[in-house]
Each structure stands twice: as structure tokens, then as C-alpha cells.
Protein backbone atom coordinates (compact mmCIF):
# COMPACT_ATOMS: atom_id res chain seq x y z
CA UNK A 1 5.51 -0.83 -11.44
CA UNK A 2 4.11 2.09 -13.37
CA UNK A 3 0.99 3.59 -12.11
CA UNK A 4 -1.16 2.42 -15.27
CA UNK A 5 0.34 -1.21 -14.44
CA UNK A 6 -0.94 -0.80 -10.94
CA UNK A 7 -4.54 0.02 -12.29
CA UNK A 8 -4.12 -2.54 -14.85
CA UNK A 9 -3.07 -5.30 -12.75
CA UNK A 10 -6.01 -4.28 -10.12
CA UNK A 11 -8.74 -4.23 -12.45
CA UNK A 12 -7.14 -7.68 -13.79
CA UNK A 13 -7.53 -9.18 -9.68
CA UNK A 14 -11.06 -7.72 -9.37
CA UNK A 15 -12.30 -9.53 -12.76
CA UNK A 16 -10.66 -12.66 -11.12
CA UNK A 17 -11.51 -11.75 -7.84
CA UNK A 18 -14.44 -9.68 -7.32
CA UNK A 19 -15.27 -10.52 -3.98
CA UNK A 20 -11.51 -8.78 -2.94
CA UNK A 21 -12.65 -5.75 -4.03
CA UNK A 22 -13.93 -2.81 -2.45
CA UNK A 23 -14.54 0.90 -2.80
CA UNK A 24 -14.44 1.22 1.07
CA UNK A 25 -10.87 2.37 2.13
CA UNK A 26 -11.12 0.06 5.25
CA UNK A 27 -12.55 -2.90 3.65
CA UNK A 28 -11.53 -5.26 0.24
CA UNK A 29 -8.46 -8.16 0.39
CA UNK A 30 -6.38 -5.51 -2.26
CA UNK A 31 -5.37 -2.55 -2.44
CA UNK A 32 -2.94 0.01 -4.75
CA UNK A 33 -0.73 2.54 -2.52
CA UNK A 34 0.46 4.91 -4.85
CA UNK A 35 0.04 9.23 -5.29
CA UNK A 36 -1.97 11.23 -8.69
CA UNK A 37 -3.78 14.07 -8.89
CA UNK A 38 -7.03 15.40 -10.10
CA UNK A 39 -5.71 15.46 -14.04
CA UNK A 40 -4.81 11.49 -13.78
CA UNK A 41 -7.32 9.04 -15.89
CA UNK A 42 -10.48 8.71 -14.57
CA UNK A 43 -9.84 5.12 -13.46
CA UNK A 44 -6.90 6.14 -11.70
CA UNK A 45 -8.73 8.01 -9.36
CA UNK A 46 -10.19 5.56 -7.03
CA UNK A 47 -6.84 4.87 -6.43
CA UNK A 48 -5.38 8.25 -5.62
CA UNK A 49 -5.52 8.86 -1.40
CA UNK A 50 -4.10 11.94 0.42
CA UNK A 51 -1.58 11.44 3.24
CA UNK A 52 -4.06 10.55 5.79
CA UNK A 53 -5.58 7.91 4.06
CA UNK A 54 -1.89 6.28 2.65
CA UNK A 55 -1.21 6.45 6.79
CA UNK A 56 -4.48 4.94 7.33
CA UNK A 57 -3.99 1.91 5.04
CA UNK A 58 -0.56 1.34 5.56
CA UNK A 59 -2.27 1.19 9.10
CA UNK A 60 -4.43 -1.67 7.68
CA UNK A 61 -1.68 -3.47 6.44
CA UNK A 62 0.01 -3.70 9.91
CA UNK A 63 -2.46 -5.36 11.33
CA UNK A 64 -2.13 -8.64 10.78
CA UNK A 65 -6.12 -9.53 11.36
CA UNK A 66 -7.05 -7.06 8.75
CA UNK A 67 -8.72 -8.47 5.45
CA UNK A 68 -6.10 -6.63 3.56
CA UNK A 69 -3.40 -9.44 2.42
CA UNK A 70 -2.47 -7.72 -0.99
CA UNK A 71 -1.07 -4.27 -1.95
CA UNK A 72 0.09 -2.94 -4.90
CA UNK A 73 3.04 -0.03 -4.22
CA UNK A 74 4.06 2.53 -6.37
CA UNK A 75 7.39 4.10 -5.51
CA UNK A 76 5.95 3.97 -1.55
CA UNK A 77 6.08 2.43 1.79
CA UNK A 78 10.50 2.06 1.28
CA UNK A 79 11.65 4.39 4.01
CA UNK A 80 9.77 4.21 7.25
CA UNK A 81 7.01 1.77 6.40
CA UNK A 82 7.22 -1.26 9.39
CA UNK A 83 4.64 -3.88 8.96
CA UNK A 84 6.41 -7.25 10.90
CA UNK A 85 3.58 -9.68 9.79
CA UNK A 86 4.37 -8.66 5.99
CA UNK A 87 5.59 -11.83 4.49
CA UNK A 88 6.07 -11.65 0.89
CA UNK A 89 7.29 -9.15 -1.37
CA UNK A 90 7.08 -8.86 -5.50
CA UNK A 91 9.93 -7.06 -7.74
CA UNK A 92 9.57 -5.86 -10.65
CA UNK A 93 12.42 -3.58 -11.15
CA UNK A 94 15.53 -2.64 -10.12
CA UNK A 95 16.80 -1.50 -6.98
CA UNK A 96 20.33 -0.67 -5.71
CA UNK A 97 22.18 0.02 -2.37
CA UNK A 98 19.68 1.34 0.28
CA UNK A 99 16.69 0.93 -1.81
CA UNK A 100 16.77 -2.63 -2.04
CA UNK A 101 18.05 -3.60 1.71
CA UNK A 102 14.97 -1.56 2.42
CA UNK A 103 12.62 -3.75 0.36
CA UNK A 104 13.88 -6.50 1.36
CA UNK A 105 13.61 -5.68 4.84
CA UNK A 106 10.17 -5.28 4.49
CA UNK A 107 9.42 -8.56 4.93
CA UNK A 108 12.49 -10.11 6.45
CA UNK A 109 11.19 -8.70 9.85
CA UNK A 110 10.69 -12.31 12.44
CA UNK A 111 7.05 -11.84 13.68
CA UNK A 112 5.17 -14.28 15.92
CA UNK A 113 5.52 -18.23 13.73
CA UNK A 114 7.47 -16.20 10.63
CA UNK A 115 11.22 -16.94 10.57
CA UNK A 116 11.93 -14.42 7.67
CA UNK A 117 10.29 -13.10 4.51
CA UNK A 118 10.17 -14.18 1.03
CA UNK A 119 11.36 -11.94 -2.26
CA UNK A 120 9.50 -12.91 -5.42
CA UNK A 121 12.35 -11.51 -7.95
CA UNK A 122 11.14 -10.84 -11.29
CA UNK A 123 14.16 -9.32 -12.68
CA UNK A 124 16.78 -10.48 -10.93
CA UNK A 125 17.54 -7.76 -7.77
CA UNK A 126 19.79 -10.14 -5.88
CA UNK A 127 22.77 -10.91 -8.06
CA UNK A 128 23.63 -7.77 -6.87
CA UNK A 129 22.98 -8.54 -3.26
CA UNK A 130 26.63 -8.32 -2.22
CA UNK A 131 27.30 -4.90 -3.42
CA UNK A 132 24.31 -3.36 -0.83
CA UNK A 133 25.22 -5.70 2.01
CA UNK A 134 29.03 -4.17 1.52
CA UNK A 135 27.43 -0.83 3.07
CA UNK A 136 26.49 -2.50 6.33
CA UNK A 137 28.05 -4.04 9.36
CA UNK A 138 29.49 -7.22 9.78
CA UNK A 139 26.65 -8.23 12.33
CA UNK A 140 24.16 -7.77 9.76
CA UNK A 141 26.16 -9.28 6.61
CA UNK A 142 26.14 -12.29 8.97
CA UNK A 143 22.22 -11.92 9.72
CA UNK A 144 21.63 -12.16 5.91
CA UNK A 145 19.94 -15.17 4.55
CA UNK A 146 19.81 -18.76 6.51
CA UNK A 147 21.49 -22.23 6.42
CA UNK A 148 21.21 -23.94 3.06
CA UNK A 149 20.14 -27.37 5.21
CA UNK A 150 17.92 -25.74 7.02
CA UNK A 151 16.16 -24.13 3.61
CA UNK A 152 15.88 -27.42 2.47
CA UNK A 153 14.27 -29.12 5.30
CA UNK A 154 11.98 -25.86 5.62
CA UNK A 155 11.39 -25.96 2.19
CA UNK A 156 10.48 -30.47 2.22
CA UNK A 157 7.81 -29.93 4.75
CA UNK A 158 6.04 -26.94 2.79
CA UNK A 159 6.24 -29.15 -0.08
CA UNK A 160 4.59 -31.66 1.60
CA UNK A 161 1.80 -29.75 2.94
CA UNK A 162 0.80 -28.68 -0.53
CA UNK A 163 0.88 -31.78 -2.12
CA UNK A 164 -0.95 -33.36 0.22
CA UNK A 165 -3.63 -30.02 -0.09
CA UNK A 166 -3.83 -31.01 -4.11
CA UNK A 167 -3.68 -34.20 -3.77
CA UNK A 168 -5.75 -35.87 -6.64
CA UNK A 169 -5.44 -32.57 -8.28
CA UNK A 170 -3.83 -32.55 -11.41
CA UNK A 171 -1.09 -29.29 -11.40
CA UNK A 172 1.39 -30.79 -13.50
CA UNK A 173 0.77 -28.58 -16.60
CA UNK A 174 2.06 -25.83 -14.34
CA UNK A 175 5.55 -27.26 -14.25
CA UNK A 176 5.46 -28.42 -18.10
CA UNK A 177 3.39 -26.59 -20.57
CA UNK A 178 4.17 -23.01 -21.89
CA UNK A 179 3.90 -20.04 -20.06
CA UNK A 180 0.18 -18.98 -21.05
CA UNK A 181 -0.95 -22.62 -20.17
CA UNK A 182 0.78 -22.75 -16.72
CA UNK A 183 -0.90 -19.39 -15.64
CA UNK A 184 -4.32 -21.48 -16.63
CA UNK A 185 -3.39 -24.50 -14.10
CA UNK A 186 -2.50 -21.45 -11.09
CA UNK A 187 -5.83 -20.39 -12.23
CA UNK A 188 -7.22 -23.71 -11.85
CA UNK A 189 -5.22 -25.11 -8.65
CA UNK A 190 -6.53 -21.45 -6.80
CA UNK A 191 -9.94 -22.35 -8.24
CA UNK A 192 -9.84 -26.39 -6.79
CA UNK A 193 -8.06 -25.23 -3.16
CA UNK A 194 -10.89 -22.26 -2.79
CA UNK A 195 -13.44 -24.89 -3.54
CA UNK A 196 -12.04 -27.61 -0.78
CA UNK A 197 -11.77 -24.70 1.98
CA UNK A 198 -15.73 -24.02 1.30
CA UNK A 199 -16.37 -27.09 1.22
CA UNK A 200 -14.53 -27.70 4.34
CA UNK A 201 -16.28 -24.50 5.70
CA UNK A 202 -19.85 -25.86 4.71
CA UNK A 203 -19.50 -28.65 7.17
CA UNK A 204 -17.75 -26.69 10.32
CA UNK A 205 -20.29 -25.52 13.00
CA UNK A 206 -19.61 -22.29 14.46
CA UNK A 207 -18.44 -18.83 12.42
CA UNK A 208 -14.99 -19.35 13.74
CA UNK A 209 -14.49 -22.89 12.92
CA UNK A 210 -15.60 -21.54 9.09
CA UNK A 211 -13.29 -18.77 9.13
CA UNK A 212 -10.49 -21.03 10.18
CA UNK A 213 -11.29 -23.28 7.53
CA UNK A 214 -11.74 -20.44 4.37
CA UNK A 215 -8.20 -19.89 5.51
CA UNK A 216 -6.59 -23.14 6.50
CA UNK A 217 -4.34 -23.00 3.39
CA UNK A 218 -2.94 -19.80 4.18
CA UNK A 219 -2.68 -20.92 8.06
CA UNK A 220 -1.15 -24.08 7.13
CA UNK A 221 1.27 -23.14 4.21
């Protein structure tokens, strides 16, 4: 994404979101990676790090007890960046040969109870999968992707575990209504599962035991 979609799509997080925000390089849930200078839009600015501090959050994002869990990446991070408890990654536009093996690799990277990564395609990268995986070895052709069977059983008890978290919760205007309506039940489903995990939280007895239940749906899920 551009750099003004970047800004954009922060500002559009912190409105929903403000308690993910921070002007404190080592603190806030999100963060934009991406370079300026001094004659980029004001609001740009905030975003705009030297060297040291890119190094320093990309530091942040390796750690997989740091608050950060979102960053948005501007032409970054594709080379040399290694962060195995990365688990998800979003396209929005295309990549070819090492580029995308690179992205992709991002997050494919096994790390402690993570089997793989997951690629949120926007725009459809991997219809041209084949082409970049003809510029490596057999061995890793052969490492590419999993069993169809065991996708499906992988993907059955995920399923479960979310219906079960929204059970009672009505979501099905996310699977049937248009496009401006769905985004209104995400809204709403975030909204209901935030409110059960305080809840939860309100009742555990100890600052752990509310920790692990503000994020039992991202431990469990």
C-alpha cells in the first residue's frame, strides 16, 4: 500500500481502536513501517523513523510477548526481516518471483504451536504461485503448502472454536448482506468477543489470570 493508505488506514484503526495507539515507539498494539522525509504531510510524520528505530521495531515485532500484533509495511521488512512468531500476512498488490516467496515466507516460518502462516490475498498473488516456486529446488516445491485433508480437519476444529466463542451471537449478516453491511457485523462480532473476554477478565483473580483471559480468543483461535 501507498504511504497515504498507510496513514489513512492507521488513523482509520485508532478511531476504532484508540486504546492500540501510541506515540511511544515501544508501546501501542499498531504500528506503520515505512520511510519519508521532512517535506512529507504533516500527518505523515509520526510515522517516518530513521534506521535505528525501523531496527528497533522490527525488534518489537520479533518478540512474540510484545504488545505489537499489527504493522502496516510500506515497501519494507521483504529481504532480511525474520520474525518466526509472525502469523498472518495482508496483500494488497502484486508481487512476482523472489518478492513474493519472500512475503510469503514471512509468515510460513513453524514457531513453537504454529504449523505455518496464513496469506490474506486481496488481489490474487497466488495464481501465479507456480511460476516463483519454478525458481527453487525440488525440496522446497515439495515443502510448499500442506495436505488438503489435513486443511480440512485443521480448518473443522477452528471452526468450531469460533462458533462456539459467538455462540448466541448473531454474525450471519456477515456471510449474506452486502459488502458495507458485512464490515458492520465484523464490527459488531469484534465489539461482542471484546466484551465476553472483559467480562471473563472481570471475574478472574490475579493480573495473569486477566491477561490470559483479554486474550483467550487470540490464544485459543
Amino acid at each position: 500500500m501507498s504511504p497515504r493508505i498507510c496513514v489513512a488506514l492507521y488513523k482509520k484503526i485508532e478511531e476504532l481502536r484508540p486504546d492500540w495507539h501510541s506515540e511511544d515507539d515501544d508501546k501501542g498494539m499498531v504500528k506503520i513501517v515505512m520511510t519519508g522525509s521532512a517535506s512529507d504531510p504533516l500527518d505523515w510524520q509520526p510515522h517516518i523513523r530513521n534506521k535505528k528505530r525501523r531496527d528497533e521495531m522490527a525488534n518489537r515485532a520479533r518478540n512474540p510477548d510484545d504488545p505489537l500484533k499489527l504493522v502496516l509495511v510500506r515497501d519494507m521488512w521483504l529481504p532480511v526481516f525474520d520474525a518466526p512468531c509472525m502469523h498472518t500476512i495482508y496483500t494488497d498488490k502484486p508481487m512476482r518471483g523472489h518478492n513474493r516467496m519472500q512475503a510469503i515466507a514471512r509468515v510460513n516460518r513453524v514457531f513453537k504451536y504454529k504449523p505455518g502462516g496464513l496469506v490474506v490475498d486481496y488481489i490474487g498473488i497466488f495464481h501465479n504461485l507456480i511460476k516463483a516456486l519454478a525458481e527453487y529446488s525440488q525440496s522446497n516445491r515439495e515443502r510448499t503448502g500442506i495436505d488438503e485433508e489435513q486443511a480440512e480437519a485443521v480448518l473443522g476444529e477452528k471452526l468450531d472454536i469460533v462458533r462456539a466463542k459467538f455462540y448466541s451471537h448473531d454474525y450471519t449478516k456477515g456471510i449474506t448482506v452486502k459488502p458495507k453491511d458485512r464490515l458492520k457485523a465484523l464490527a459488531d462480532a469484534i465489539d461482542w468477543i471484546l466484551k465476553r473476554q472483559e467480562e471473563n477478565a472481570s471475574k478472574a483473580t490475579g493480573d495473569e489470570a486477566k491477561k490470559k483471559e483479554r486474550q483467550r480468543f487470540q490464544l485459543s483461535a
